[in-house]
Protein backbone atom coordinates (compact mmCIF):
# COMPACT_ATOMS: atom_id res chain seq x y z
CA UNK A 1 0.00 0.00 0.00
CA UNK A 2 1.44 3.43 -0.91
CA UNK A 3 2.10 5.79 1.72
CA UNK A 4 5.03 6.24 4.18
CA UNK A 5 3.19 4.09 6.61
CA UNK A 6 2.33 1.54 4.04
CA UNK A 7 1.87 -1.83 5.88
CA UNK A 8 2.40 -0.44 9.05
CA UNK A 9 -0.26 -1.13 12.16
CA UNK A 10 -0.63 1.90 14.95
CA UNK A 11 -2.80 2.11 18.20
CA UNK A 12 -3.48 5.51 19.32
CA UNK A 13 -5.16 6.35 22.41
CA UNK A 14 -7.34 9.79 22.50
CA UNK A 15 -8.81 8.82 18.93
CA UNK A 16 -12.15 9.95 19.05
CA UNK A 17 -11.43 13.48 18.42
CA UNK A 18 -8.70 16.19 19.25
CA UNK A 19 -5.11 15.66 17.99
CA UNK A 20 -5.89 12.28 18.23
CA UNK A 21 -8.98 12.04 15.32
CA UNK A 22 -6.26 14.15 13.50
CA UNK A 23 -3.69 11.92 13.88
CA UNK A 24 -6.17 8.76 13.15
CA UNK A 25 -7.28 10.69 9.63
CA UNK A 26 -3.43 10.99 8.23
CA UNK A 27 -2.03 7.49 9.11
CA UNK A 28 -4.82 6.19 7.38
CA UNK A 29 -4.28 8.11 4.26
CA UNK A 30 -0.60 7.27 4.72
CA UNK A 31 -1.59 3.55 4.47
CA UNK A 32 -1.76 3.05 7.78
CA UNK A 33 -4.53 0.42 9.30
CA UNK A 34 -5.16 1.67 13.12
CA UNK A 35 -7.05 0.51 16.29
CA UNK A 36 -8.26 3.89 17.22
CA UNK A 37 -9.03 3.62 21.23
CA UNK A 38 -11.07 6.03 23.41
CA UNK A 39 -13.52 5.99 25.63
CA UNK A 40 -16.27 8.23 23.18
CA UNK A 41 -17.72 4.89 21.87
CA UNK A 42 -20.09 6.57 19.45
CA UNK A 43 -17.49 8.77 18.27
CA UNK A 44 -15.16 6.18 17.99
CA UNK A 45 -17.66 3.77 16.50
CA UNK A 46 -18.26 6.38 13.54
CA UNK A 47 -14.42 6.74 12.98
CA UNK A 48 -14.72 2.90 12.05
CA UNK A 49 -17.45 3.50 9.80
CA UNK A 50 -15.71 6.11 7.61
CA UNK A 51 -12.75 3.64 7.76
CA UNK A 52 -14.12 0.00 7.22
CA UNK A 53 -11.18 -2.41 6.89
CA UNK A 54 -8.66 0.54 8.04
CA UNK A 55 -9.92 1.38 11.38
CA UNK A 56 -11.16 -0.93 14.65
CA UNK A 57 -12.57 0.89 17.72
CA UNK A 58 -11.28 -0.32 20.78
CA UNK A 59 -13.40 1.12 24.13
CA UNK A 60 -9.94 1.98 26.32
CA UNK A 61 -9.58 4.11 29.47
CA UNK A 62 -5.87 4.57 29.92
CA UNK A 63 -6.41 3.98 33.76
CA UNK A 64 -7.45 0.38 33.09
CA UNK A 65 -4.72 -1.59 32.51
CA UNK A 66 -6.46 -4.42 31.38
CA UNK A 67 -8.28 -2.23 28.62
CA UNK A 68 -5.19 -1.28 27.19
CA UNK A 69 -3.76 -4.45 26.95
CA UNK A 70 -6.76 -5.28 24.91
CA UNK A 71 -6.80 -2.63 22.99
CA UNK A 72 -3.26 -3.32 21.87
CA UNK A 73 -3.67 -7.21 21.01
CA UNK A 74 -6.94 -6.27 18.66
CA UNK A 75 -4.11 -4.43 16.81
CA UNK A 76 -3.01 -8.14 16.28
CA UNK A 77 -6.12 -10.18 16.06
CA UNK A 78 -7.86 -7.39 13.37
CA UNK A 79 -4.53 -6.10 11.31
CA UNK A 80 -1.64 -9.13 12.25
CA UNK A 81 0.63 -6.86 14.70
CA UNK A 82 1.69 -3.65 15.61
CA UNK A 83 4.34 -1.24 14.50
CA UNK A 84 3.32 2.23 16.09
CA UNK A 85 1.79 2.93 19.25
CA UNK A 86 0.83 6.99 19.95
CA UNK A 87 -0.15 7.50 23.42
CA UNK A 88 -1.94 10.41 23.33
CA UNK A 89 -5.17 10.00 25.58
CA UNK A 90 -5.52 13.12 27.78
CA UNK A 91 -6.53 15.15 30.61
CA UNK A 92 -6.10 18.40 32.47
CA UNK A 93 -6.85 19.40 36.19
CA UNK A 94 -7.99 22.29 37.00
CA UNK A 95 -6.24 25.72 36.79
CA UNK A 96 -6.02 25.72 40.69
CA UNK A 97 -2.83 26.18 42.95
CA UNK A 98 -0.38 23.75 44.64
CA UNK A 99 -2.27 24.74 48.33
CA UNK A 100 -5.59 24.01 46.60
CA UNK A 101 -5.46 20.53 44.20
CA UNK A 102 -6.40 17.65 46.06
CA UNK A 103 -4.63 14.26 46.39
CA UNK A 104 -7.60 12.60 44.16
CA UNK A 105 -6.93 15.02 41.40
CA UNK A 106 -2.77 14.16 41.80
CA UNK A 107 -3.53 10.84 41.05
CA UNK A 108 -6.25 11.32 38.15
CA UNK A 109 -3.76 13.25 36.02
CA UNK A 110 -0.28 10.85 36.57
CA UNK A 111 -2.52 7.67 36.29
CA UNK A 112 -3.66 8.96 32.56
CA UNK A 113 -0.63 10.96 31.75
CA UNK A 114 2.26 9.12 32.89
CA UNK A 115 0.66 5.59 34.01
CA UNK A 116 -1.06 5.44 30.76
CA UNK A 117 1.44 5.49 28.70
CA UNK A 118 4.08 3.62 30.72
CA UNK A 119 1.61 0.83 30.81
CA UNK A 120 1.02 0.94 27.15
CA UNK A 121 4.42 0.60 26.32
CA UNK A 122 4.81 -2.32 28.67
CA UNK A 123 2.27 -4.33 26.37
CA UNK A 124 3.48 -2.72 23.42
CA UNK A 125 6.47 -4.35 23.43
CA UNK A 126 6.23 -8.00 23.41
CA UNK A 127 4.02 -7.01 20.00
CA UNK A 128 6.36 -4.73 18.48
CA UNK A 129 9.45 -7.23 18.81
CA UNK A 130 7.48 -10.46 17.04
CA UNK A 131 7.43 -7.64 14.19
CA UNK A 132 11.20 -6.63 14.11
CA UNK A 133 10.79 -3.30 16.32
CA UNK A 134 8.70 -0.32 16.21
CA UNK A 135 7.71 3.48 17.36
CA UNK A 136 6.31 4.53 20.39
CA UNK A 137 4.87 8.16 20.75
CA UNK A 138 4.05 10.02 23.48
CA UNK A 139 2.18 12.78 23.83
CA UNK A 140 3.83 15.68 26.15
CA UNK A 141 3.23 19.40 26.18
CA UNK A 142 5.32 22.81 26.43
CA UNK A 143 3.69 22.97 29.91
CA UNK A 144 6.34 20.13 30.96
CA UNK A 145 9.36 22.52 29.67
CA UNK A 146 7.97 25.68 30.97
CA UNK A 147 5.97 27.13 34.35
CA UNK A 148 2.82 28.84 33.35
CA UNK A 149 1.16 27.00 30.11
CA UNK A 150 -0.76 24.60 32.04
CA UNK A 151 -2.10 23.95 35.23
CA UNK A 152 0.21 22.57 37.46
CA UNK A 153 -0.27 18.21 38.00
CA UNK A 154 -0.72 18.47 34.25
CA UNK A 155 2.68 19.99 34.24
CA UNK A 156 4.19 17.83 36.19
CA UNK A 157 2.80 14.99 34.92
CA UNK A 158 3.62 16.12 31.10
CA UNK A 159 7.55 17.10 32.17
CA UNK A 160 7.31 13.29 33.82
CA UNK A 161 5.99 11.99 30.07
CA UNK A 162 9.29 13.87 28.33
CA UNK A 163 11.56 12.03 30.64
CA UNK A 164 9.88 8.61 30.98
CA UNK A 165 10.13 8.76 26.91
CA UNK A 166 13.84 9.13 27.33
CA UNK A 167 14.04 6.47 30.00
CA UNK A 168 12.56 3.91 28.21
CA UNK A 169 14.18 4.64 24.68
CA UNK A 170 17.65 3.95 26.71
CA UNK A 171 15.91 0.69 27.41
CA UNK A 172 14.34 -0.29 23.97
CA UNK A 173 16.11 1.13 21.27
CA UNK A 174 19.17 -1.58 21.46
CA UNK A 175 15.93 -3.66 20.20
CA UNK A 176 14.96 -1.89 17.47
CA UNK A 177 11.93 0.24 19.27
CA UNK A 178 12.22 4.11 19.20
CA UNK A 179 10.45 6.34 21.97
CA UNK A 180 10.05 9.58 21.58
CA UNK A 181 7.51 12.28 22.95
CA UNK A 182 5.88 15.64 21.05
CA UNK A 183 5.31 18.84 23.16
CA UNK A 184 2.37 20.68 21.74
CA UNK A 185 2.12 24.23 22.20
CA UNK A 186 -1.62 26.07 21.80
CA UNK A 187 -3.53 23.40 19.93
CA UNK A 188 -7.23 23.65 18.68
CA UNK A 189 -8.52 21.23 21.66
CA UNK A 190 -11.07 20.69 23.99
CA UNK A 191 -8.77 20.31 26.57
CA UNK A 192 -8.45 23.93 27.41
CA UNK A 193 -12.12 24.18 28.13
CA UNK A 194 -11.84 20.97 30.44
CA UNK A 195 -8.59 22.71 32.36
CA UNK A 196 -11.98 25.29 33.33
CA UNK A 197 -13.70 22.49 34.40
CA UNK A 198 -16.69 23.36 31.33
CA UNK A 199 -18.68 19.88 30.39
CA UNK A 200 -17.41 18.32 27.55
CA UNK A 201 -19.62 19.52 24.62
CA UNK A 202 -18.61 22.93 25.69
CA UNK A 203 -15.42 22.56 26.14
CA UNK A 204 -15.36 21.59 22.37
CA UNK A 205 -16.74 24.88 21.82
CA UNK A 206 -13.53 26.10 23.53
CA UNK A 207 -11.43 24.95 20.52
CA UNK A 208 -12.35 27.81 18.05
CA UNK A 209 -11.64 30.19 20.92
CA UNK A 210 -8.17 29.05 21.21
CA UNK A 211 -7.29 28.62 17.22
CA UNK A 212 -8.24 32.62 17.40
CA UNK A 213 -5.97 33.66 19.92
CA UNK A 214 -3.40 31.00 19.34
CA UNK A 215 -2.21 33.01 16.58
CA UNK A 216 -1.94 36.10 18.25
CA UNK A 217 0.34 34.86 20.95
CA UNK A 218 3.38 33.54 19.69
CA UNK A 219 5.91 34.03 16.64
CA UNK A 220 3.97 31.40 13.82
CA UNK A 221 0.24 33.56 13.04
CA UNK A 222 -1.87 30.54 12.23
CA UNK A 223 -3.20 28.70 14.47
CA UNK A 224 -2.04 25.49 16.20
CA UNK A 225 -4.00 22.72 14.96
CA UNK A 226 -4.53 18.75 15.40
CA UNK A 227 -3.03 18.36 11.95
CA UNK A 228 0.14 19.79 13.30
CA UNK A 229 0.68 17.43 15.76
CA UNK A 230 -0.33 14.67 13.71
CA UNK A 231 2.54 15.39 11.08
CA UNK A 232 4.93 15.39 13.89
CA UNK A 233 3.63 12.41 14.69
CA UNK A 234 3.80 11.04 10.97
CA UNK A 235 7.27 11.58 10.84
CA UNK A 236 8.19 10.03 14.02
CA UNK A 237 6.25 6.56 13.56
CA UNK A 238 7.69 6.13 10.00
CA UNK A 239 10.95 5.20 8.78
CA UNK A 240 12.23 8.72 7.80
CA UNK A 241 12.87 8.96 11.77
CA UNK A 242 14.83 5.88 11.74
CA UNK A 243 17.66 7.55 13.53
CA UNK A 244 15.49 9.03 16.04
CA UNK A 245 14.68 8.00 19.55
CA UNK A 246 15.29 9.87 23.10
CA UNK A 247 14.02 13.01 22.52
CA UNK A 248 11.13 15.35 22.17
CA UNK A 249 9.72 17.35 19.48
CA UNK A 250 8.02 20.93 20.56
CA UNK A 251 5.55 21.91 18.06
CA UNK A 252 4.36 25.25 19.04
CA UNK A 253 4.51 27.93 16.49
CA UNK A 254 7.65 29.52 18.43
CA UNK A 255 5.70 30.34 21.91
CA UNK A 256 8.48 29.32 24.08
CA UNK A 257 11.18 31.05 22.18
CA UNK A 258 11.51 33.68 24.48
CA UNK A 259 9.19 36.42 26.17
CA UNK A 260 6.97 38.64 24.21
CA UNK A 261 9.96 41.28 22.86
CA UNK A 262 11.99 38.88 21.05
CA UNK A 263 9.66 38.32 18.43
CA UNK A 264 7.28 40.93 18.67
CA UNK A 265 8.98 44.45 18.12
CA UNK A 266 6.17 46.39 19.39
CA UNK A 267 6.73 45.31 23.01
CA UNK A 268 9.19 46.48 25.06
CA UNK A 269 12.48 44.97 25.88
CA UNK A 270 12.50 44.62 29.89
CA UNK A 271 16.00 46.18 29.25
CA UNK A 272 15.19 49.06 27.66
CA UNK A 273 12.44 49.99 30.21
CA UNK A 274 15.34 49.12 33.46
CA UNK A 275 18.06 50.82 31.74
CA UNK A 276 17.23 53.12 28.96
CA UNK A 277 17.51 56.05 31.19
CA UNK A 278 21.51 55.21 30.96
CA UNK A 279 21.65 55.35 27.53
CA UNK A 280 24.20 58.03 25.97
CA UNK A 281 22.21 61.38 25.05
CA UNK A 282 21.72 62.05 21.27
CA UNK A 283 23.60 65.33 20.53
């Protein structure tokens, strides 16, 4: 099958809409056939539909470790193995302070974010070596390189994915299994709305909110999009990454480059307004 992930087989997690349905949409027109798991059955059972033959929903919360393990061996049963696993299912707390989350909420966001994921590449694995090796994907965020772009167990918890993707390609890539994670910066998502604690049909109303100040915020003006993390995601599953495990990709349209002023000449330098005063007069 033409494509550059002709052949291949992928499970991603969070595929029922979000970066996630993105991501789903271009490995399948890469050639891909995926098990698309989530816990939005009738979303996810109408992904299948528009896919038949290329697609199998999988009902998976990322907190059930039994799920996922099923999840990943339908990849086998339905399509013969699996190549590519994206862990992208996600969450956010609330935007609340360290005196104020509770202990509940702690263990909410690591048991998706980072328990998730670690336990999906545990059963990942044994799969991916019967086929020779494979890619594993994790989704992390700019909130786990920088304070202030997400609330703060989400932070931790995404600075916790970036590292446990490093980890665990020092582990697996002697057998032929890459791990790396993507950081995305403002993306079109419901998950922003959710970090405000709105119910989820709202929060997808969120999503055009952020794609319109998204690109007034940082150095790229377009807005961040699921596509763009799906590409990211395109390259790193297929064999034009080859060479490329331990690390993480930010995809973010520049926002952590540096404060406001280095890319945006009509605000001030911080410098400027401590020390221009000492500048030499103009005669």
């Amino acid at each position: 099958m033409a494509g550059r992930l002709g052949g291949k087989v992928a499970v991603i997690t969070g595929a029922a809409s979000g970066i996630g349905l993105g991501t789903v949409e271009l490995f399948v027109a890469e050639g891909a056939r995926v098990v698309a798991a989530d816990i939005q059955d009738e979303k996810g059972a109408m992904l299948a539909k528009r896919f038949p033959g290329q697609v199998a929903y999988a009902h998976c919360d990322v907190t059930d470790e039994g799920e996922i393990e099923a999840a990943l061996k339908l990849a086998k049963s339905e399509f013969g193995g699996l190549d590519i696993l994206f862990n992208n299912a996600g969450i956010s707390d609330r935007m609340t302070s360290i005196t104020e989350i509770t202990a509940e909420d702690w263990s909410w966001i690591f048991d998706v974010l980072v328990r998730g994921p670690a336990l999906g590449m545990k059963h990942a694995v044994p799969l991916m070596l019967e086929r020779g090796g494979g890619s594993i994907i994790n989704t992390a965020s700019i909130a786990g390189l920088q304070a202030g772009w997400g609330p703060i167990a989400y932070s931790t918890a995404k600075a916790g994915v970036i590292h446990m993707s490093r980890s665990a390609a020092a582990q697996l890539s002697p057998q032929k299994i890459r791990v790396n994670a993507i950081c995305p910066g403002l993306i079109a998502t419901s998950i922003f709305g959710a970090s405000m604690g709105l119910p989820r049909e709202v929060a997808d109303q969120m999503a055009a909110r952020v794609a319109d100040a998204g690109a007034k915020v940082q150095p790229v003006p377009k807005a961040g999009m699921p596509d763009d993390i799906a590409q990211a995601a395109l390259y790193l599953a297929s064999d034009a990454a080859a060479f490329v495990s331990g690390t993480h990709i930010v995809v973010d349209g520049g926002i952590t480059v540096g404060s406001r002023h280095s890319w945006d000449q009509s605000a001030g330098s911080p410098f400027a307004a401590m020390f221009g005063d000492l500048a030499p007069a103009q005669s």
